[in-house]
Protein backbone atom coordinates (compact mmCIF):
# COMPACT_ATOMS: atom_id res chain seq x y z
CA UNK A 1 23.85 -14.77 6.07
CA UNK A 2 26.93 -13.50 4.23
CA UNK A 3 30.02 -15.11 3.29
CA UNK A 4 31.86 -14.42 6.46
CA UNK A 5 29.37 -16.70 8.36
CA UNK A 6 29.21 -19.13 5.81
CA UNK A 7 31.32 -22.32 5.79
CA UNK A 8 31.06 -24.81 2.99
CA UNK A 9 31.91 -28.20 3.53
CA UNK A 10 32.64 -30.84 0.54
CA UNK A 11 34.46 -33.57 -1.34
CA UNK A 12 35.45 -32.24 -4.38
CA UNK A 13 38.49 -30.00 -4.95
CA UNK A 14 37.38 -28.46 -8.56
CA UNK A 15 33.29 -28.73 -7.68
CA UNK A 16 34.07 -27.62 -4.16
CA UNK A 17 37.29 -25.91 -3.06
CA UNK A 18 37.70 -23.67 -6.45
CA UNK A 19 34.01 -22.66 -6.12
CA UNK A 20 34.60 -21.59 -2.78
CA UNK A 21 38.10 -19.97 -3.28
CA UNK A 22 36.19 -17.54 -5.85
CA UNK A 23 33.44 -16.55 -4.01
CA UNK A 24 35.44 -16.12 -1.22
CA UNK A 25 33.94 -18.36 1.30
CA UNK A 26 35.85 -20.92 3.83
CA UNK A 27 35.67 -24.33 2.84
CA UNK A 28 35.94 -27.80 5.23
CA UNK A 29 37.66 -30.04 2.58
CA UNK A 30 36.30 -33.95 3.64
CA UNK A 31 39.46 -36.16 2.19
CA UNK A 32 38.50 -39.71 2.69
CA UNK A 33 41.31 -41.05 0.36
CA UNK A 34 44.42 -39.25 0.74
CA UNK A 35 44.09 -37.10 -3.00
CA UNK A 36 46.90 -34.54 -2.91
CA UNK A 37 45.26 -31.31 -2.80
CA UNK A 38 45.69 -28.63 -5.43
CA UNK A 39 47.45 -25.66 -3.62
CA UNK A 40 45.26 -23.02 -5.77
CA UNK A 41 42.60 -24.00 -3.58
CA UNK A 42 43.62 -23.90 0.01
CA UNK A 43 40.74 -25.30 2.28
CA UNK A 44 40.06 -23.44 5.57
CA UNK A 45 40.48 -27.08 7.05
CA UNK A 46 40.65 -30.56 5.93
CA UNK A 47 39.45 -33.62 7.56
CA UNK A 48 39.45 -37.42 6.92
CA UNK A 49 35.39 -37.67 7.83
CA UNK A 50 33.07 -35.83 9.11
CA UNK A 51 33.51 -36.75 12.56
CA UNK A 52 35.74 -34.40 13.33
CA UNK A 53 33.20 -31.67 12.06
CA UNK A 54 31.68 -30.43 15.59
CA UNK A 55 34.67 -29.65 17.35
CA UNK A 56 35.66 -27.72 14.16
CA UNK A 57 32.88 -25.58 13.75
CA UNK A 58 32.20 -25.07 17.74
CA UNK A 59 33.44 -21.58 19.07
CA UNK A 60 36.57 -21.32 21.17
């Protein structure tokens, strides 16, 4: 698998979204509180849960 099929999906902005912003992998941010997000880290997408997850990651 490389990092073009790989999609990393997590809570944390600095253990998560700045780990994944220097490897170069897309990142589903999961923001269940509301944090303001750190704009060095851009997630591919954020979400509220994970419920929204499928229809994210299903082609089309």
């Amino acid at each position: 698998m490389t990092k073009d099929e790989t999609i990393h999906v997590g809570m944390g902005q600095f253990t998560d979204l700045k780990v994944c912003h220097e490897l170069g992998v897309r990142s589903v941010w999961i923001d269940r509180v509301g944090d303001p997000l750190n704009p060095d880290w851009p997630p591919h997408a954020t979400l509220d849960d994970l419920s929204g997850l499928p229809d994210l990651l299903s082609p089309g």
